[in-house]
PDB file of N, CA and C in Angstrom:
ATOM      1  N   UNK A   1      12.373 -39.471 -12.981  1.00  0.00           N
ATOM      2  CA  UNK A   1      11.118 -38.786 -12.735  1.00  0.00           C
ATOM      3  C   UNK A   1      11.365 -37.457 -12.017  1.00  0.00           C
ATOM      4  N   UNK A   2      12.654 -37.557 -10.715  1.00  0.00           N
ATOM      5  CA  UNK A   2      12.760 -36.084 -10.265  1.00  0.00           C
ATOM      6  C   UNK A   2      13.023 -35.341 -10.717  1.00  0.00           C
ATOM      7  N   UNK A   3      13.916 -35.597 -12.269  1.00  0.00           N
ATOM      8  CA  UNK A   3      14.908 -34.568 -13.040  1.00  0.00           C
ATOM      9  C   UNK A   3      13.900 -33.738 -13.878  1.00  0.00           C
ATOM     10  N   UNK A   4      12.693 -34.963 -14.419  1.00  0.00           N
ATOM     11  CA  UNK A   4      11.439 -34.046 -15.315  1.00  0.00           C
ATOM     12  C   UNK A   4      10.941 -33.289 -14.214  1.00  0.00           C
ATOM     13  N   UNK A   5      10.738 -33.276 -13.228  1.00  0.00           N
ATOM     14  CA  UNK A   5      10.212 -32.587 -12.180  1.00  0.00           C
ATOM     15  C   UNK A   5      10.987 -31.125 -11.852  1.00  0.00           C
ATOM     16  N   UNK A   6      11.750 -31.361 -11.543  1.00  0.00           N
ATOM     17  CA  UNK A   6      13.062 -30.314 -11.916  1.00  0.00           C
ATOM     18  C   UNK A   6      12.552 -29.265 -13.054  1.00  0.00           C
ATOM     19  N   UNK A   7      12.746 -30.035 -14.498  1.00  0.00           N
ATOM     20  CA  UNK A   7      12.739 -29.320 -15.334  1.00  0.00           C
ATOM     21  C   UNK A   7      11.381 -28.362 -15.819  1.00  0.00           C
ATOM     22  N   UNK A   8      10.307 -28.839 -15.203  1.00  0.00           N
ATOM     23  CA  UNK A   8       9.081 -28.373 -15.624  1.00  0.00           C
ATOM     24  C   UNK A   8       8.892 -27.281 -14.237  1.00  0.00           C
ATOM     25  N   UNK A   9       9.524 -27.653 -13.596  1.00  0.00           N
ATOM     26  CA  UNK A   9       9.789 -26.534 -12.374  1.00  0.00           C
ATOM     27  C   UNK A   9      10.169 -25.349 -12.884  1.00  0.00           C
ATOM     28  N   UNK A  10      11.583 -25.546 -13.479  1.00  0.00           N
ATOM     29  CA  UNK A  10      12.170 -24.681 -14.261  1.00  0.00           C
ATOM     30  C   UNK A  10      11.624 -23.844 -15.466  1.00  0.00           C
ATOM     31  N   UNK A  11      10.594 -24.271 -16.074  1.00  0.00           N
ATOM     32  CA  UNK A  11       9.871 -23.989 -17.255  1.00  0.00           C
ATOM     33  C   UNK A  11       8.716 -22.970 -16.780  1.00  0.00           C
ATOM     34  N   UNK A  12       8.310 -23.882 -15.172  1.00  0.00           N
ATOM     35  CA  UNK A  12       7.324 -23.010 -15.123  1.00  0.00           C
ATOM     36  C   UNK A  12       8.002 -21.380 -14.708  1.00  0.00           C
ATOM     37  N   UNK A  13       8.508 -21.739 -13.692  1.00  0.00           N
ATOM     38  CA  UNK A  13       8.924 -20.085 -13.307  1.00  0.00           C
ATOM     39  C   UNK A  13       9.630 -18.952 -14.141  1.00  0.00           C
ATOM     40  N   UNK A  14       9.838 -19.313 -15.718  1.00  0.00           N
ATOM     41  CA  UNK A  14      10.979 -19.098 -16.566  1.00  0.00           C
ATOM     42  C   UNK A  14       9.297 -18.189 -17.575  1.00  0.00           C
ATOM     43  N   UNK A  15       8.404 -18.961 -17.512  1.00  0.00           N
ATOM     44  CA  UNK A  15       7.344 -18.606 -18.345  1.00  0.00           C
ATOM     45  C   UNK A  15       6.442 -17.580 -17.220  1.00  0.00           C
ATOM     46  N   UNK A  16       6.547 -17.571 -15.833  1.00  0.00           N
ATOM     47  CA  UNK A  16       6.240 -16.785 -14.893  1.00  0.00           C
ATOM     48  C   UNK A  16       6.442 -15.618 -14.921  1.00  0.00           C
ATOM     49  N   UNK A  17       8.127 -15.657 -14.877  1.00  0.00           N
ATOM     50  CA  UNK A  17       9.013 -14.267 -15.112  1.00  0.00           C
ATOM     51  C   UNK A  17       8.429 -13.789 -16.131  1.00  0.00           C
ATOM     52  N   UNK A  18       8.811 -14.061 -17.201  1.00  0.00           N
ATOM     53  CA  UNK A  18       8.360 -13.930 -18.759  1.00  0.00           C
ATOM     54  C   UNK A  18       7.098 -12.885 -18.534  1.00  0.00           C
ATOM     55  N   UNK A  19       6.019 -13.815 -17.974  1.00  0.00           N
ATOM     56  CA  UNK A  19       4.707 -13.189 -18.359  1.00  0.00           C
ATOM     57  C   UNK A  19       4.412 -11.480 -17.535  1.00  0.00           C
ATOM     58  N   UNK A  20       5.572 -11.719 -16.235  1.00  0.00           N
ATOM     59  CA  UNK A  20       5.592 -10.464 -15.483  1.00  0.00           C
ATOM     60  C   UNK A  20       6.193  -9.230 -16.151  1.00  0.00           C
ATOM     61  N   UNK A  21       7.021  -9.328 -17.047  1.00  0.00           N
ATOM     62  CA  UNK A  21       7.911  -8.898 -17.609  1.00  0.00           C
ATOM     63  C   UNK A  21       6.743  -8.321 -18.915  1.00  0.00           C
ATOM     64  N   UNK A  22       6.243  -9.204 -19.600  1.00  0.00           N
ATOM     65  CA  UNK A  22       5.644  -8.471 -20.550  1.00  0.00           C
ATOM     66  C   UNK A  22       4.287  -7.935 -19.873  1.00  0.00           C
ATOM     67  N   UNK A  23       4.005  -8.131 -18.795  1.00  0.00           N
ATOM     68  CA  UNK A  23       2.622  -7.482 -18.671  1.00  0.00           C
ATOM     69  C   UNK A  23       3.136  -5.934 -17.603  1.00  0.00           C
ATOM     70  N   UNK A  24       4.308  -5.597 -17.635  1.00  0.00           N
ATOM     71  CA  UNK A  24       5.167  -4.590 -17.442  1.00  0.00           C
ATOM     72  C   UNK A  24       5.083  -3.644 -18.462  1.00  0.00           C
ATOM     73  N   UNK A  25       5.452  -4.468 -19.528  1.00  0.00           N
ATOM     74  CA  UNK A  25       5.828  -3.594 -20.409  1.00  0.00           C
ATOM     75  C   UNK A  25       4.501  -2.883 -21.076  1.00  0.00           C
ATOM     76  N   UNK A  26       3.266  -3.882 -21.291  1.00  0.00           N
ATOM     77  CA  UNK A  26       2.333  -3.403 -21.579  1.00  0.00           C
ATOM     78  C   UNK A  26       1.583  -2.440 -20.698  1.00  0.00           C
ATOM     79  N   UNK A  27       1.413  -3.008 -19.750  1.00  0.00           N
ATOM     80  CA  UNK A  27       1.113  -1.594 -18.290  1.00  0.00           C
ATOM     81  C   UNK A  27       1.558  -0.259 -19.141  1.00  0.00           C
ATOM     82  N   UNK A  28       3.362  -0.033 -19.130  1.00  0.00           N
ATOM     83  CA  UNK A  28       4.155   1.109 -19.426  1.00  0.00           C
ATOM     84  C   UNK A  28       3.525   1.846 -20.783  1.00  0.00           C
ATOM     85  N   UNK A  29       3.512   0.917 -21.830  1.00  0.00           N
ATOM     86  CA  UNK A  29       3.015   0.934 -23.181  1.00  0.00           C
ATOM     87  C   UNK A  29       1.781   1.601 -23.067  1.00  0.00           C
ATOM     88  N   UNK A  30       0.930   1.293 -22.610  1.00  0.00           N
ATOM     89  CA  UNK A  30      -0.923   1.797 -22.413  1.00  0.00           C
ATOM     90  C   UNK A  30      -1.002   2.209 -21.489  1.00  0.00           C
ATOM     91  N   UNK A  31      -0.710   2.308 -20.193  1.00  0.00           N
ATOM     92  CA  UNK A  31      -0.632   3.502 -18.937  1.00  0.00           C
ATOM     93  C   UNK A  31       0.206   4.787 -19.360  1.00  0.00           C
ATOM     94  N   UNK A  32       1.539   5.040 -19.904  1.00  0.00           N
ATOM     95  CA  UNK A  32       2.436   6.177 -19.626  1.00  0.00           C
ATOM     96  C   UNK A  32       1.825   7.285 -20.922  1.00  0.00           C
ATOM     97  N   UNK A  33       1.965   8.474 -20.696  1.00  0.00           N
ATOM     98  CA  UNK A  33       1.092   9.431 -21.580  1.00  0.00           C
ATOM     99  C   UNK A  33       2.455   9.860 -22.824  1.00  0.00           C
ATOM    100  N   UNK A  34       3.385   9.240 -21.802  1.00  0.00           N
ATOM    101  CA  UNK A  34       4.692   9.815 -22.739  1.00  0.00           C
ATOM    102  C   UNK A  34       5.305   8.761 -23.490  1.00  0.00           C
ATOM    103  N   UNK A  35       4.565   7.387 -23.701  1.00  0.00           N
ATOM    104  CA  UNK A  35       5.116   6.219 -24.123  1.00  0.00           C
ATOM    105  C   UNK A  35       5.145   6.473 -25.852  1.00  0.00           C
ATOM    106  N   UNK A  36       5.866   5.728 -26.164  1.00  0.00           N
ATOM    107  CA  UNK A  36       6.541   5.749 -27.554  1.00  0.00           C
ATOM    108  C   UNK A  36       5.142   5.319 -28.653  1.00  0.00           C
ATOM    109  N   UNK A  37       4.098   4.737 -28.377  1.00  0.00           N
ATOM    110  CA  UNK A  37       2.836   4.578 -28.717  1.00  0.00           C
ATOM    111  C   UNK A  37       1.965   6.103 -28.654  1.00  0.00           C
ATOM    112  N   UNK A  38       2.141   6.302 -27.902  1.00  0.00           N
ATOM    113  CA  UNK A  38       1.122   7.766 -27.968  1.00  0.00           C
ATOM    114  C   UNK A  38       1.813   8.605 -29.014  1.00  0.00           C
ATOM    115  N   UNK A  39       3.144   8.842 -28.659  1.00  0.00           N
ATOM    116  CA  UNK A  39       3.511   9.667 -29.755  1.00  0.00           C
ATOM    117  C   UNK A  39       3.526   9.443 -31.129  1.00  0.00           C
ATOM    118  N   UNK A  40       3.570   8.020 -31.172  1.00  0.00           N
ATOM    119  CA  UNK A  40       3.128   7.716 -32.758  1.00  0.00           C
ATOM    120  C   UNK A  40       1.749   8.473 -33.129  1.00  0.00           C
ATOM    121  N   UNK A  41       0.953   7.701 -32.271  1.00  0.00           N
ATOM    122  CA  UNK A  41      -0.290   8.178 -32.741  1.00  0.00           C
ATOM    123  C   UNK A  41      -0.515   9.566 -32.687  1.00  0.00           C
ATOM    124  N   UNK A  42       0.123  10.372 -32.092  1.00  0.00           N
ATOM    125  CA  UNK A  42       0.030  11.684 -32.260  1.00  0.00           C
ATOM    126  C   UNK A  42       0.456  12.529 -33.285  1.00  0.00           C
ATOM    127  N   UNK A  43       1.679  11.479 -33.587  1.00  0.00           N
ATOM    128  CA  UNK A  43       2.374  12.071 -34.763  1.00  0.00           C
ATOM    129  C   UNK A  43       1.303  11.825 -36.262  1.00  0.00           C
ATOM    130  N   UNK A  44       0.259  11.194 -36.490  1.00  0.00           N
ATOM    131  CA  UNK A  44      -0.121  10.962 -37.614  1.00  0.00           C
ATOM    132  C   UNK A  44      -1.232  11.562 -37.705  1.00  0.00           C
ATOM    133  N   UNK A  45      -1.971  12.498 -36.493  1.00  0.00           N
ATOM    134  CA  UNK A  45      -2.761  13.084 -36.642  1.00  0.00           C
ATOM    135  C   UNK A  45      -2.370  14.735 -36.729  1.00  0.00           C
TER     136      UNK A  45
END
């Protein structure tokens, strides 16, 4: 029972990181004026 305990421990903070990590990237993505998204869209207009 401690080892599943353990492991879902592990799962959670692994999906924690994770979610910090992509809500980083999206911040960067839709906050930065110079992000690789704007210039697309700039480029097609």
């Amino acid at each position: 029972m401690v080892e599943y305990g353990l492991i879902v421990a592990c799962l959670a903070l692994a999906v924690l990181v994770g979610f910090g990590n992509a809500t980083n990237a999206l911040t960067y993505l839709w906050g930065n004026n110079n992000s690789r998204l704007i210039q697309a869209l700039d480029a097609d207009q």
